[in-house]
C-alpha atoms as a PDB file:
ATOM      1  CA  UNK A   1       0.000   0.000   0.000  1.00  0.00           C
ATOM      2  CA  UNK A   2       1.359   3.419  -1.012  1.00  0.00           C
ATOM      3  CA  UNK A   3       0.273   6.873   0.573  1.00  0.00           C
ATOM      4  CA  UNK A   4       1.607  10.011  -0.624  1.00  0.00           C
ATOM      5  CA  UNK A   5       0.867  13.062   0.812  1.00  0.00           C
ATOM      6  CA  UNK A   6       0.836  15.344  -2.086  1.00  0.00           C
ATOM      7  CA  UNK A   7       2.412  19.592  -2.167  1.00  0.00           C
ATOM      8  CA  UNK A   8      -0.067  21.452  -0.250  1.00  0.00           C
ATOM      9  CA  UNK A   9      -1.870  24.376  -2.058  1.00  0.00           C
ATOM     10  CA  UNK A  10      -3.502  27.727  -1.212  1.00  0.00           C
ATOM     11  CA  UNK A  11      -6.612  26.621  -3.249  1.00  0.00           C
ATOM     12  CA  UNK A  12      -8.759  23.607  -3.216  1.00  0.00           C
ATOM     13  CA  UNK A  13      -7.839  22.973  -6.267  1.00  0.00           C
ATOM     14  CA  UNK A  14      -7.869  19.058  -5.233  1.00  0.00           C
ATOM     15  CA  UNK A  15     -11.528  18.964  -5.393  1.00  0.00           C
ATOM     16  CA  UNK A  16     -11.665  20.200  -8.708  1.00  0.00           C
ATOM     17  CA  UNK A  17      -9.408  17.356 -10.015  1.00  0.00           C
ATOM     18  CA  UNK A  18     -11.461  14.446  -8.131  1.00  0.00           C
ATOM     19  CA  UNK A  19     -14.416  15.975  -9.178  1.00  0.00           C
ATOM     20  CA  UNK A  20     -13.855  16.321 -13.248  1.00  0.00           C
ATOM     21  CA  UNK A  21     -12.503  12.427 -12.720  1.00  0.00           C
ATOM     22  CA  UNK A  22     -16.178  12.105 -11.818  1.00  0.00           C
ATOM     23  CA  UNK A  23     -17.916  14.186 -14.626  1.00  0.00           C
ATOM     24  CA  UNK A  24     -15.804  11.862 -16.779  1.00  0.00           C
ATOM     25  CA  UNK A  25     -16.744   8.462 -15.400  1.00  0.00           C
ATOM     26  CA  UNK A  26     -13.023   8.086 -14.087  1.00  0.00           C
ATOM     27  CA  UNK A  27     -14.111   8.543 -10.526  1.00  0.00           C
ATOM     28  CA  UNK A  28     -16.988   8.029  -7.893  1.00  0.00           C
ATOM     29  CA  UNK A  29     -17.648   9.950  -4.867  1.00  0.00           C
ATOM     30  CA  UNK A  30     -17.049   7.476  -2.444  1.00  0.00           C
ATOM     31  CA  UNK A  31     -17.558   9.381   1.145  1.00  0.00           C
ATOM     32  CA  UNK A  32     -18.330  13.062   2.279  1.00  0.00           C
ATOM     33  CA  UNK A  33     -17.169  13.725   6.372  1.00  0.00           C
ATOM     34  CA  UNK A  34     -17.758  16.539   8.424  1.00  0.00           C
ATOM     35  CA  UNK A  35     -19.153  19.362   6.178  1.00  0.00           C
ATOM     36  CA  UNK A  36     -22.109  20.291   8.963  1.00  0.00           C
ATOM     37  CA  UNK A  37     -25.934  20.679   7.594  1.00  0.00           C
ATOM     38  CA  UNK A  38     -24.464  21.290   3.996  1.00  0.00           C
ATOM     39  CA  UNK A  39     -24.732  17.458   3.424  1.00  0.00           C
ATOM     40  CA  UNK A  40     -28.008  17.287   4.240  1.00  0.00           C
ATOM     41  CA  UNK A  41     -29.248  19.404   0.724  1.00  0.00           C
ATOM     42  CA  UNK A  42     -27.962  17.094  -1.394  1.00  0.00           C
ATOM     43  CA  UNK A  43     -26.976  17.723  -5.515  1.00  0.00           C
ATOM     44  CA  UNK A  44     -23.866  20.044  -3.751  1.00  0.00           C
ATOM     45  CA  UNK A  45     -21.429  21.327  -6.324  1.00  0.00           C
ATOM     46  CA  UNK A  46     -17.373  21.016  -6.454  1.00  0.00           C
ATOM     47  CA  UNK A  47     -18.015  25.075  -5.701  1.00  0.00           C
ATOM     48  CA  UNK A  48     -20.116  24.125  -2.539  1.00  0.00           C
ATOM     49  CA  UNK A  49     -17.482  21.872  -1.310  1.00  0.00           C
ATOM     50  CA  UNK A  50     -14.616  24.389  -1.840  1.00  0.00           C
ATOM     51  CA  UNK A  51     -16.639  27.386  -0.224  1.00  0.00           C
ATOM     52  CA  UNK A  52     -16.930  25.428   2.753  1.00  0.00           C
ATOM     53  CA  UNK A  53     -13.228  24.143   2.921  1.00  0.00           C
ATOM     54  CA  UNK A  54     -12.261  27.798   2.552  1.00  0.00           C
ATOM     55  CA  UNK A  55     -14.105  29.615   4.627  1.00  0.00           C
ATOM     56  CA  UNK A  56     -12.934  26.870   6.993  1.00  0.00           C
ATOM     57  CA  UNK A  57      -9.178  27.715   6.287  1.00  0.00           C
ATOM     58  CA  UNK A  58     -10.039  31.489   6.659  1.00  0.00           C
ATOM     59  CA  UNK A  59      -9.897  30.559   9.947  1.00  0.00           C
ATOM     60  CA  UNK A  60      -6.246  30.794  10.519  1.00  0.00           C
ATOM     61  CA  UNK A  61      -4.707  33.322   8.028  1.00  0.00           C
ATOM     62  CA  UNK A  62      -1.371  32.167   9.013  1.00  0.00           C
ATOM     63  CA  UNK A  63      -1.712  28.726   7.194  1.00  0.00           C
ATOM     64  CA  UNK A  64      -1.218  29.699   3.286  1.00  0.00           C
ATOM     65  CA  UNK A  65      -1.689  26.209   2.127  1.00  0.00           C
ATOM     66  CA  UNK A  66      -4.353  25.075   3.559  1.00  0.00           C
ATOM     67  CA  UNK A  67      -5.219  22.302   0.975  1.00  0.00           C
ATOM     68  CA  UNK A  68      -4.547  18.746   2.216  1.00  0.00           C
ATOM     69  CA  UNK A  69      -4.238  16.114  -0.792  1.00  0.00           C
ATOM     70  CA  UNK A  70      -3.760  12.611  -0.494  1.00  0.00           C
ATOM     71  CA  UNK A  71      -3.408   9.645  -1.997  1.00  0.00           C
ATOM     72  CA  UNK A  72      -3.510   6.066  -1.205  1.00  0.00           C
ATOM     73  CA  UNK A  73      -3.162   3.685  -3.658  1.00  0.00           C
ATOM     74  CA  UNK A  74      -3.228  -0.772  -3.774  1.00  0.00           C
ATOM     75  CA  UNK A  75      -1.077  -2.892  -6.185  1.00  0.00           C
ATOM     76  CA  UNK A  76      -3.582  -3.428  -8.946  1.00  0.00           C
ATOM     77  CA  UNK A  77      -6.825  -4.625  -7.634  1.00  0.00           C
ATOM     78  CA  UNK A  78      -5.751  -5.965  -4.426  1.00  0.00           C
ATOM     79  CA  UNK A  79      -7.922  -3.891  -2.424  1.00  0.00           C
ATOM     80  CA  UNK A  80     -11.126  -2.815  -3.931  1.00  0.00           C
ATOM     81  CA  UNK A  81     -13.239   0.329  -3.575  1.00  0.00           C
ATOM     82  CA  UNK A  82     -14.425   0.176  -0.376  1.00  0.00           C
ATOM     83  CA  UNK A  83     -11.835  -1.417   1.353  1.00  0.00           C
ATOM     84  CA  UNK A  84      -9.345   1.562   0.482  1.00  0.00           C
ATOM     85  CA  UNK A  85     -12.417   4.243   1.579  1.00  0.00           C
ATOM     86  CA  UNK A  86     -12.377   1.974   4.909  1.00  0.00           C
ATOM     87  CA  UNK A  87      -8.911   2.442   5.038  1.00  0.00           C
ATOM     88  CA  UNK A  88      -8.751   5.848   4.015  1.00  0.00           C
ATOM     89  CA  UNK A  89     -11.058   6.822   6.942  1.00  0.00           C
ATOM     90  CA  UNK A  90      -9.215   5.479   9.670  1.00  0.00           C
ATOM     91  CA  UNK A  91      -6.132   6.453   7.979  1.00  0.00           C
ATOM     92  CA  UNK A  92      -7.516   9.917   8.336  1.00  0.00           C
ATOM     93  CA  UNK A  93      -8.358   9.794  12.001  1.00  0.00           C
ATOM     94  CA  UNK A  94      -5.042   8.790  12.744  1.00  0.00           C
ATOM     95  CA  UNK A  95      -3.281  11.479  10.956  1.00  0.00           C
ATOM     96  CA  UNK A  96      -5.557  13.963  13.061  1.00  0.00           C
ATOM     97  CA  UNK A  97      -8.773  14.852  10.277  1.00  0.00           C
ATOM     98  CA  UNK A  98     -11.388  12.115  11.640  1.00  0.00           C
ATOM     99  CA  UNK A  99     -12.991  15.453  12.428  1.00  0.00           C
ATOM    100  CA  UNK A 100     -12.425  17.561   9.675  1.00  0.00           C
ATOM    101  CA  UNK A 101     -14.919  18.065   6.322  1.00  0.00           C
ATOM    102  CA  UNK A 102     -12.996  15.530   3.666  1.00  0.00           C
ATOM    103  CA  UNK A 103     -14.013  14.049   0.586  1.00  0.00           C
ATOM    104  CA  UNK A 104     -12.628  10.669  -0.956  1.00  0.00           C
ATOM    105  CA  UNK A 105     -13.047   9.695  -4.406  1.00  0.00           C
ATOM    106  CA  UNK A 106     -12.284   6.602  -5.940  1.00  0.00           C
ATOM    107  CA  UNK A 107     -10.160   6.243  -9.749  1.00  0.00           C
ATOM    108  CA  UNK A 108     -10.655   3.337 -11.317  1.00  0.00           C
ATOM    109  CA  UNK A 109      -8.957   4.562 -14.793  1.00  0.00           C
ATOM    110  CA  UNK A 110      -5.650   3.261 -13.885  1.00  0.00           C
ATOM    111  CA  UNK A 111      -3.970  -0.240 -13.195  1.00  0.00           C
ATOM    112  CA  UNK A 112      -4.081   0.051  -9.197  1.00  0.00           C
ATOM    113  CA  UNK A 113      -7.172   0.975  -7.610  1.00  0.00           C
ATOM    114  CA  UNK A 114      -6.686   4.356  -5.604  1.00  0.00           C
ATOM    115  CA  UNK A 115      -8.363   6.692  -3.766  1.00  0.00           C
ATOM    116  CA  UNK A 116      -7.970  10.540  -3.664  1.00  0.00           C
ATOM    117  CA  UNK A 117      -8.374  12.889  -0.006  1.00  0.00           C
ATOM    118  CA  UNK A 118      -8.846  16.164  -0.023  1.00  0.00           C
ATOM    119  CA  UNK A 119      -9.324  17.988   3.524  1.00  0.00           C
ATOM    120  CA  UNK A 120      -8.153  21.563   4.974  1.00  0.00           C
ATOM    121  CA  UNK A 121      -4.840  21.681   6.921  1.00  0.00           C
ATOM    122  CA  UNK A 122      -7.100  24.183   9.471  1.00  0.00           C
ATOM    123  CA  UNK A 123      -9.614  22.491  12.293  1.00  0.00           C
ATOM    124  CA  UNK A 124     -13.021  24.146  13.403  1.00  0.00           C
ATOM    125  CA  UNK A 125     -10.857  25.822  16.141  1.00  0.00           C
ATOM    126  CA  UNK A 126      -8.422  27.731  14.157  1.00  0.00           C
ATOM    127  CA  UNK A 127      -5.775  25.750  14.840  1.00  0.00           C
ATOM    128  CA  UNK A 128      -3.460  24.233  12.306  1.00  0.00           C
ATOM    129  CA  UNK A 129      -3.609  20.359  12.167  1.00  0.00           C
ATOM    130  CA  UNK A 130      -0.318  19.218  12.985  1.00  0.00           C
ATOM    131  CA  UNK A 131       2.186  18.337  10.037  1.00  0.00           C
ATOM    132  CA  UNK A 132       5.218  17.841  12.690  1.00  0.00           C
ATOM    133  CA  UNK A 133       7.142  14.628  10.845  1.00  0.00           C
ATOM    134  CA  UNK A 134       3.936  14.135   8.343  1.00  0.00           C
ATOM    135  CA  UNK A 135       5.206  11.534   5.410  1.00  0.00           C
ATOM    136  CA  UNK A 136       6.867   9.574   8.462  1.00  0.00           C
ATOM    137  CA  UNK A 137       3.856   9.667  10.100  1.00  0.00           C
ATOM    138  CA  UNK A 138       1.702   8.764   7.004  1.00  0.00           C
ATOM    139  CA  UNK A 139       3.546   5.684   6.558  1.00  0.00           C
ATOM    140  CA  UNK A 140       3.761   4.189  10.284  1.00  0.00           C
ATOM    141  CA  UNK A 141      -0.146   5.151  10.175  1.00  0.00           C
ATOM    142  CA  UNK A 142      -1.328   3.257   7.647  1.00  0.00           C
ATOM    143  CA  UNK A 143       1.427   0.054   8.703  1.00  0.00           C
ATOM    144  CA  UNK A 144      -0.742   0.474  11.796  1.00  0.00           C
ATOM    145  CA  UNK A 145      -4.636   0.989   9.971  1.00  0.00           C
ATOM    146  CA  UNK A 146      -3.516  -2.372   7.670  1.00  0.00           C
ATOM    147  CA  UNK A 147      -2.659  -4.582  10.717  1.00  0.00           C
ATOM    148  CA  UNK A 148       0.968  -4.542   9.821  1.00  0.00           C
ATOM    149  CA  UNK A 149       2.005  -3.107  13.058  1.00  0.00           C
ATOM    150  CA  UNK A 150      -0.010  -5.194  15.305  1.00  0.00           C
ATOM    151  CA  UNK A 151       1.073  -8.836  13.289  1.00  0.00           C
ATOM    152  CA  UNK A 152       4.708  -7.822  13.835  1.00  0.00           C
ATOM    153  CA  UNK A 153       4.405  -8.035  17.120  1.00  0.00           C
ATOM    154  CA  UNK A 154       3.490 -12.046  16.890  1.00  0.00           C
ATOM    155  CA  UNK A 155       5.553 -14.805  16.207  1.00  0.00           C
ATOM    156  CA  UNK A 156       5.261 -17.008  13.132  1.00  0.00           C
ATOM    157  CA  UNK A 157       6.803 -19.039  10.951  1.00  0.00           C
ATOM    158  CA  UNK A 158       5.248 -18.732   7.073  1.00  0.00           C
ATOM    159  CA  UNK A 159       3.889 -15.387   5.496  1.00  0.00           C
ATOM    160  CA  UNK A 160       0.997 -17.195   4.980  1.00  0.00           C
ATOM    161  CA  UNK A 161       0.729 -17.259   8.959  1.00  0.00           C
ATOM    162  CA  UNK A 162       0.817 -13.748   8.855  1.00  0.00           C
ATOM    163  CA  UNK A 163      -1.955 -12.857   6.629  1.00  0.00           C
ATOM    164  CA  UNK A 164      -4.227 -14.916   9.100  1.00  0.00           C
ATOM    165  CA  UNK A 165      -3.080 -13.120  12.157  1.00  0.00           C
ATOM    166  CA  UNK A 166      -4.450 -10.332  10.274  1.00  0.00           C
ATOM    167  CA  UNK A 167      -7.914 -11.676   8.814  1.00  0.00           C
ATOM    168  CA  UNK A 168      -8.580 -13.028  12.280  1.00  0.00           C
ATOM    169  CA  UNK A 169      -7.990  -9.620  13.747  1.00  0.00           C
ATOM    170  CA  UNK A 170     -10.484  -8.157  11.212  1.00  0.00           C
ATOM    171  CA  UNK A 171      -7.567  -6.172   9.052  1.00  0.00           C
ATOM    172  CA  UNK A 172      -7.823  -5.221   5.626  1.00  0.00           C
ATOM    173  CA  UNK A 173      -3.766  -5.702   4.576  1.00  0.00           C
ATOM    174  CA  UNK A 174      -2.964  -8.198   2.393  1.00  0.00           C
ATOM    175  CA  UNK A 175       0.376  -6.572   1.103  1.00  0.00           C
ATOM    176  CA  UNK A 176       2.851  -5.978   3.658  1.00  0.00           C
ATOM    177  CA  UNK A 177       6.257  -5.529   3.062  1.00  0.00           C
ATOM    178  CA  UNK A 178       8.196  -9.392   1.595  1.00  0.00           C
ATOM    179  CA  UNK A 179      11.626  -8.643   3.309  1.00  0.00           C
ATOM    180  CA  UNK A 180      10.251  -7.992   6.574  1.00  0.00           C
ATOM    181  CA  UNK A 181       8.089 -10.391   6.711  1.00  0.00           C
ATOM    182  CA  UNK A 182      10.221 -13.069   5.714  1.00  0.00           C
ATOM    183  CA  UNK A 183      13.203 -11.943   7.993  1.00  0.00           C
ATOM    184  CA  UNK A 184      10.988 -12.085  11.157  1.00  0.00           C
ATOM    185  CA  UNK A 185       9.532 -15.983   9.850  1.00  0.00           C
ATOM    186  CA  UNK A 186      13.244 -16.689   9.369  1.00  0.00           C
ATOM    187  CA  UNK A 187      13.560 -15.938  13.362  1.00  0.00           C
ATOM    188  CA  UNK A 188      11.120 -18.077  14.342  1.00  0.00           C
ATOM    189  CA  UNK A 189      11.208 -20.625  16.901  1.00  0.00           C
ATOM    190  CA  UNK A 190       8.301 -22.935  18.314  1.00  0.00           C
ATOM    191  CA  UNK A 191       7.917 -22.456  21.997  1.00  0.00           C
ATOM    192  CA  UNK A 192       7.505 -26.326  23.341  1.00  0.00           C
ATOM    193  CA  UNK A 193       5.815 -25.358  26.564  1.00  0.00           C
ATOM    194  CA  UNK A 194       3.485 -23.546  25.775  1.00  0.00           C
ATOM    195  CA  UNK A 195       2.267 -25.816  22.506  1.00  0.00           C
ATOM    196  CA  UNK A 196       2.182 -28.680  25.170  1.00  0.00           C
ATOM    197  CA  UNK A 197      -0.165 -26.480  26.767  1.00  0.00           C
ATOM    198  CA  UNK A 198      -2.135 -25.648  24.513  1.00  0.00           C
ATOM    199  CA  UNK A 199      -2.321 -29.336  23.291  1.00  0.00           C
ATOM    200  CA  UNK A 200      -3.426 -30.179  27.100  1.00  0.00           C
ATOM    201  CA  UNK A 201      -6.689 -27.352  26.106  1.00  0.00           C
ATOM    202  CA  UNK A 202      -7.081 -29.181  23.054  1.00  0.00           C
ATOM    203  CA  UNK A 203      -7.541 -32.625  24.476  1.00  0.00           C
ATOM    204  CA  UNK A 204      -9.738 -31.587  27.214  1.00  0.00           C
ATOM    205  CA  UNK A 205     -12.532 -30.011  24.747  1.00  0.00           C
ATOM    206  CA  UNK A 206     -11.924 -31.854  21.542  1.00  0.00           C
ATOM    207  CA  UNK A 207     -15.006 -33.574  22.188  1.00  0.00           C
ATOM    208  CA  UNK A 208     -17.183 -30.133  22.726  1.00  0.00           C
ATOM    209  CA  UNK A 209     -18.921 -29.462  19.039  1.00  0.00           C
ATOM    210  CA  UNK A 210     -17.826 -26.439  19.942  1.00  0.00           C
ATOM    211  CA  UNK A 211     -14.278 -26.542  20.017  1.00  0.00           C
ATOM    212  CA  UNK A 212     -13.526 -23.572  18.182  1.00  0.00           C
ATOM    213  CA  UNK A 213     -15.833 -20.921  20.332  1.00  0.00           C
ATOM    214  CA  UNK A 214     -14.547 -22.126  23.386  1.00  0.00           C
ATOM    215  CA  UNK A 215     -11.086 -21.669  22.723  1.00  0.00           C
ATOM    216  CA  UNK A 216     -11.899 -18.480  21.316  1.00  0.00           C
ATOM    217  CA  UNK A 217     -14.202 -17.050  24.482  1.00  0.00           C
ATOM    218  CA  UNK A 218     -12.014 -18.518  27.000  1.00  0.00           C
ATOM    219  CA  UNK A 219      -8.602 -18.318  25.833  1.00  0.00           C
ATOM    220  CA  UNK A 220      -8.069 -15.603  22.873  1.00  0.00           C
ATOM    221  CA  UNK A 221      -6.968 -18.421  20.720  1.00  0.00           C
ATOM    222  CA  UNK A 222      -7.909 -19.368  17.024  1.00  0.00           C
ATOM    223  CA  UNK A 223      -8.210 -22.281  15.161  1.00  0.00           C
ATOM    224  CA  UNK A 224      -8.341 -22.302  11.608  1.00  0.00           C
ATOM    225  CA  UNK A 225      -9.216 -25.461   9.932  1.00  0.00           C
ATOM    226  CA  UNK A 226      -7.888 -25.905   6.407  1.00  0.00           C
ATOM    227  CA  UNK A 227     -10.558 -27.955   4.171  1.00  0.00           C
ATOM    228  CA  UNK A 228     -12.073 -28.324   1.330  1.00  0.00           C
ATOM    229  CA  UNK A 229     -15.377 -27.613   0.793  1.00  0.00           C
ATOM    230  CA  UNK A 230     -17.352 -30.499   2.695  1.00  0.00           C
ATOM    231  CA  UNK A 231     -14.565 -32.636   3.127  1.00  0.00           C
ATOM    232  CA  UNK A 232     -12.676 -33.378   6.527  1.00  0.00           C
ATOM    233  CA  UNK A 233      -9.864 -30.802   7.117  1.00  0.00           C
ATOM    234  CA  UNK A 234      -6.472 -31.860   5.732  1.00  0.00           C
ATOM    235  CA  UNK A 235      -4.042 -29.323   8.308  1.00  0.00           C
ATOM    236  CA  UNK A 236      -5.157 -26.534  10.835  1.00  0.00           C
ATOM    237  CA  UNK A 237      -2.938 -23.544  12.036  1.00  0.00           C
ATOM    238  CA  UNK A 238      -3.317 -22.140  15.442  1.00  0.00           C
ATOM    239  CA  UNK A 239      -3.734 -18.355  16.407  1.00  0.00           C
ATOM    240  CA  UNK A 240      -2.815 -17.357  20.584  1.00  0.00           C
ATOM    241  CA  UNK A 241      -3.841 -13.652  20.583  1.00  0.00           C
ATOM    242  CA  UNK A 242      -2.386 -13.749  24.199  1.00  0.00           C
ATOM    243  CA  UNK A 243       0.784 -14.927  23.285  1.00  0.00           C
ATOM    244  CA  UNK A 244       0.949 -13.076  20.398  1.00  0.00           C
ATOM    245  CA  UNK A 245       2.572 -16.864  18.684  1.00  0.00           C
ATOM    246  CA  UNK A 246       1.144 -19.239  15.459  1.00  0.00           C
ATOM    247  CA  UNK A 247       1.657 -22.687  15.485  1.00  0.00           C
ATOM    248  CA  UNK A 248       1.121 -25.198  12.901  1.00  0.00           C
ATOM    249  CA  UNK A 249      -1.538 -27.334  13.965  1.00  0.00           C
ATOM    250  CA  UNK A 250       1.328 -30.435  13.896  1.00  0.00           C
ATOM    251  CA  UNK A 251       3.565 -28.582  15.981  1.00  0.00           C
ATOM    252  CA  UNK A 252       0.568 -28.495  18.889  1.00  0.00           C
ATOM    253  CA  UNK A 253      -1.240 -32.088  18.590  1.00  0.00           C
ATOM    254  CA  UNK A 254      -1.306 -33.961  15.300  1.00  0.00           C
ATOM    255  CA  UNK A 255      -4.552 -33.605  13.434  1.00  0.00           C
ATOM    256  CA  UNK A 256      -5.501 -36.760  13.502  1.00  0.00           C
ATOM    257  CA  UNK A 257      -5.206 -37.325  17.537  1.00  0.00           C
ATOM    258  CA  UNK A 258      -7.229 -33.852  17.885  1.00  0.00           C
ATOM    259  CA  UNK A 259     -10.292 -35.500  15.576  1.00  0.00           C
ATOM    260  CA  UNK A 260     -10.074 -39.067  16.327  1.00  0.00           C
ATOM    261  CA  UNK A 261     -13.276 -40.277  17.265  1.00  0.00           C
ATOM    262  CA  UNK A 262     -15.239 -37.212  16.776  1.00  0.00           C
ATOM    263  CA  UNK A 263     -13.970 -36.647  13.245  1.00  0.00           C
ATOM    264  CA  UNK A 264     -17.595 -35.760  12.470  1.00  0.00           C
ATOM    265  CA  UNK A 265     -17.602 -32.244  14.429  1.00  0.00           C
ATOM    266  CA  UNK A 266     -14.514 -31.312  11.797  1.00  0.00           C
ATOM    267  CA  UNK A 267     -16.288 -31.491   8.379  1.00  0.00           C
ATOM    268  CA  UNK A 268     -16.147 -28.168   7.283  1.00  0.00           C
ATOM    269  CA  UNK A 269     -15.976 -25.735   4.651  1.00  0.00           C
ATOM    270  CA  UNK A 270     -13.149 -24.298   3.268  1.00  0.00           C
ATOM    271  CA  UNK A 271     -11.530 -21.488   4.801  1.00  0.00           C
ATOM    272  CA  UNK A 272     -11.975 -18.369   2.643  1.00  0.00           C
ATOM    273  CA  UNK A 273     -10.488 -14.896   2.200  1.00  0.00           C
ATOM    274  CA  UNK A 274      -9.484 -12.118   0.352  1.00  0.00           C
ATOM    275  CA  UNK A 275      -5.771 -13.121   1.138  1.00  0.00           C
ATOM    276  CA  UNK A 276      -6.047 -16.978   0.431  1.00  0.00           C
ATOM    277  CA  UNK A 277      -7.099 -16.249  -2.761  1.00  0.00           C
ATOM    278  CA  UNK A 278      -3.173 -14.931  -3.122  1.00  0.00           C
ATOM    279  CA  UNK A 279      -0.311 -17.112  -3.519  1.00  0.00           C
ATOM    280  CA  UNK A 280       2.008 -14.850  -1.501  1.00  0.00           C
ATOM    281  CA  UNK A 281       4.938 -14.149  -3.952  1.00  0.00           C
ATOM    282  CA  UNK A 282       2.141 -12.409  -6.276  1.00  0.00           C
ATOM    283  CA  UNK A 283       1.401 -10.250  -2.979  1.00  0.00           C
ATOM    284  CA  UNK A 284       4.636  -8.780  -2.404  1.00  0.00           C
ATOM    285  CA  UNK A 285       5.191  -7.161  -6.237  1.00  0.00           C
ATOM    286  CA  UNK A 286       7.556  -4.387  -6.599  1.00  0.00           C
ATOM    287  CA  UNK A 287       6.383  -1.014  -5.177  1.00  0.00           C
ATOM    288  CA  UNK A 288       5.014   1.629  -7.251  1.00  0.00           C
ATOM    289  CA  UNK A 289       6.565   5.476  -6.444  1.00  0.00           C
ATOM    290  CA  UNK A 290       4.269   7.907  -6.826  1.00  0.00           C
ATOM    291  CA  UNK A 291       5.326  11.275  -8.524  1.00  0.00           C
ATOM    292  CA  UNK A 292       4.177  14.440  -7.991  1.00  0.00           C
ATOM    293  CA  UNK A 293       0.443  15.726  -9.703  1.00  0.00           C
ATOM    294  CA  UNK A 294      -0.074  18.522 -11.329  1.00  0.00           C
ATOM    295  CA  UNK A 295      -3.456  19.400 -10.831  1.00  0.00           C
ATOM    296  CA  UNK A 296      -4.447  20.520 -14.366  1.00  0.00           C
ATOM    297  CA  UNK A 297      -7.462  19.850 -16.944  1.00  0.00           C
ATOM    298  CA  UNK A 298      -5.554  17.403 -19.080  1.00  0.00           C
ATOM    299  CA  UNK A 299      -3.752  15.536 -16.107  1.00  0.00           C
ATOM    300  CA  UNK A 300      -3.266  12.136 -16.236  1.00  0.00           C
ATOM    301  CA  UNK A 301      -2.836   9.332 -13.396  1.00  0.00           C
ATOM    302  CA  UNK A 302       0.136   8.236 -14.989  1.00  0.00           C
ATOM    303  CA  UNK A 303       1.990  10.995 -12.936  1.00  0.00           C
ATOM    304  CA  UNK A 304       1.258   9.547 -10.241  1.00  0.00           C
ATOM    305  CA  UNK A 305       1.242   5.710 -10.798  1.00  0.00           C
ATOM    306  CA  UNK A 306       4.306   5.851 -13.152  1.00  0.00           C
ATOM    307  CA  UNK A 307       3.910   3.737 -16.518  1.00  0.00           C
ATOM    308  CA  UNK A 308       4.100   0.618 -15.046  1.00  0.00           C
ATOM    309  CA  UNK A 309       0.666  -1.403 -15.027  1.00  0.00           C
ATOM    310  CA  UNK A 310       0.073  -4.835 -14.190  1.00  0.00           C
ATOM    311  CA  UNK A 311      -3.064  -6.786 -12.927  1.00  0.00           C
ATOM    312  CA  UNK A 312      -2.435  -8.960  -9.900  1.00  0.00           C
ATOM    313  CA  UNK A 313      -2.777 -12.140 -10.835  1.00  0.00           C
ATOM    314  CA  UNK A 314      -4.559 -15.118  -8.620  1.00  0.00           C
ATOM    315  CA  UNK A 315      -3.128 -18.166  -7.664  1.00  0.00           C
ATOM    316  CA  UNK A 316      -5.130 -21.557  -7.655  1.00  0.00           C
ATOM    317  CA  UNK A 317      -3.973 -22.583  -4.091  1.00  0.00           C
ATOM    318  CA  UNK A 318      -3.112 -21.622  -0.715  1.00  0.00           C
ATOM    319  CA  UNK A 319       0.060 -22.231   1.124  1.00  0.00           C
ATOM    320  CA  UNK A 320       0.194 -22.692   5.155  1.00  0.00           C
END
């Protein structure tokens, strides 16, 4: 995921651009924030939008560029329209404009799905929102809105390992950075206690049909069965939120001790998600720099993409 925080401006010349992407069936007006009973009348103009932002920014004279332009773009159509609005919103409230009027609008003329953000740099008090270490900021925000801060913090020992720490944590990533990754997998070592422990859980409840909810209520762990669709699972992985640790199923209590005699509570359906639909070397492509924009009638997304364009393409399986 790529955010750029693009050269403020003394105009609001940002919602022009999004909004001619619009007229020209480039772009769709994904969310409107903050912009008081104006919402409410419905059929606004670009003009309403950048009165409001404005007189807003007239606030504080001191701030002459009050404009706040952003973009945040996926690797080809990894993340779809409304996941990058999701993630553009509480992107937003972490950089300190949850509160302020913002628009985002979606492009979907280019090879990676993106989203544009336009707010004002000025809040409703007058004050200027801060931009104290902003692109350093922008980046360890959204590592932290896509989950990537929070699965670093667990140990693992396959990528694959760590895109489930994040679905099961409700995260929308699904292309964190390979190297990392990989170097932290390569440090991994399975903690013997505490899978004997864990294995003692397992044998005490395997015959509960409800395994799975009670390990989850009572002990902040997940298990994720790996099946086919109506067939008996052929592996499962194991999630302690506690311990911040994933284990291979084998690693904890063979499969085949943890079902015996009650293999009927384990036929299941498959385990689906965004990410398993991605064999994880197509994930981790190389990153896309964006340029700067030159918000003009004829620009064109290249600037900012680059003229490199690739769909992602989707594997047939799914690794552990």
């Amino acid at each position: 995921m790529i955010v750029k925080i693009l050269a403020p401006s003394a105009n609001f010349t940002g919602v022009s651009y999004n909004t001619r992407k619009i007229d020209r069936n480039k772009g769709e007006l994904m969310k409107t924030r903050n912009f008081g009973p104006m919402q409410s009348l419905g059929h606004l103009k670009p003009q309403d939008y950048i009165n409001y932002l404005t007189a807003l920014s007239s606030l504080n004279r001191n701030v002459r560029l009050p404009q706040f332009h952003t973009v945040i773009s996926g690797k080809g159509r990894s993340y779809d329209k409304n996941e990058l609005t999701a993630i553009a919103e509480s992107w937003l409230k972490e950089m300190g404009y949850g509160d302020q009027p913002y628009l985002i609008v979606y492009h979907k003329d280019t090879g990676n799905n993106h989203v544009h953000l336009v707010s004002c740099r000025v809040g409703f008090d007058g004050k200027k929102i801060s931009s104290a270490y902003e692109h350093v900021r922008a980046q360890r925000n959204m590592s932290k809105v896509l989950g990537y801060e929070l699965a670093m913090q667990y140990e693992f020992s396959t990528p694959a390992q760590f895109l489930m720490i994040l679905e099961s944590k409700g995260f929308l990533g699904s292309d964190p950075d390979e190297k990392q990754v990989l170097k932290k997998a390569g440090k991994y070592h399975p903690d013997k206690p505490h899978a004997a422990r864990i294995a003692s859980l397992l044998m005490k409840y395997r015959h509960r049909h409800d395994l799975i909810g009670i390990m989850k209520n009572y002990y902040d762990i997940d298990l994720l069965f790996h099946a086919a669709e109506g067939k008996k699972p052929y592996g499962y992985s194991i999630i302690d939120h506690q311990h911040k640790i994933v284990f291979k199923g084998s690693e904890v209590l063979p499969l085949k001790e943890l079902t015996m005699g009650y293999d009927h509570f384990f036929t299941t359906a498959p385990v689906e998600s965004r990410q398993a639909e991605t064999g994880f070397s197509e994930l981790f492509e190389p990153q896309i720099s964006i340029g700067p924009v030159s918000i003009a009638d004829d620009v064109d997304d290249q600037q900012i993409h680059g003229m490199r364009r690739r769909r992602q393409k989707k594997a047939r399986t799914n690794t552990r």
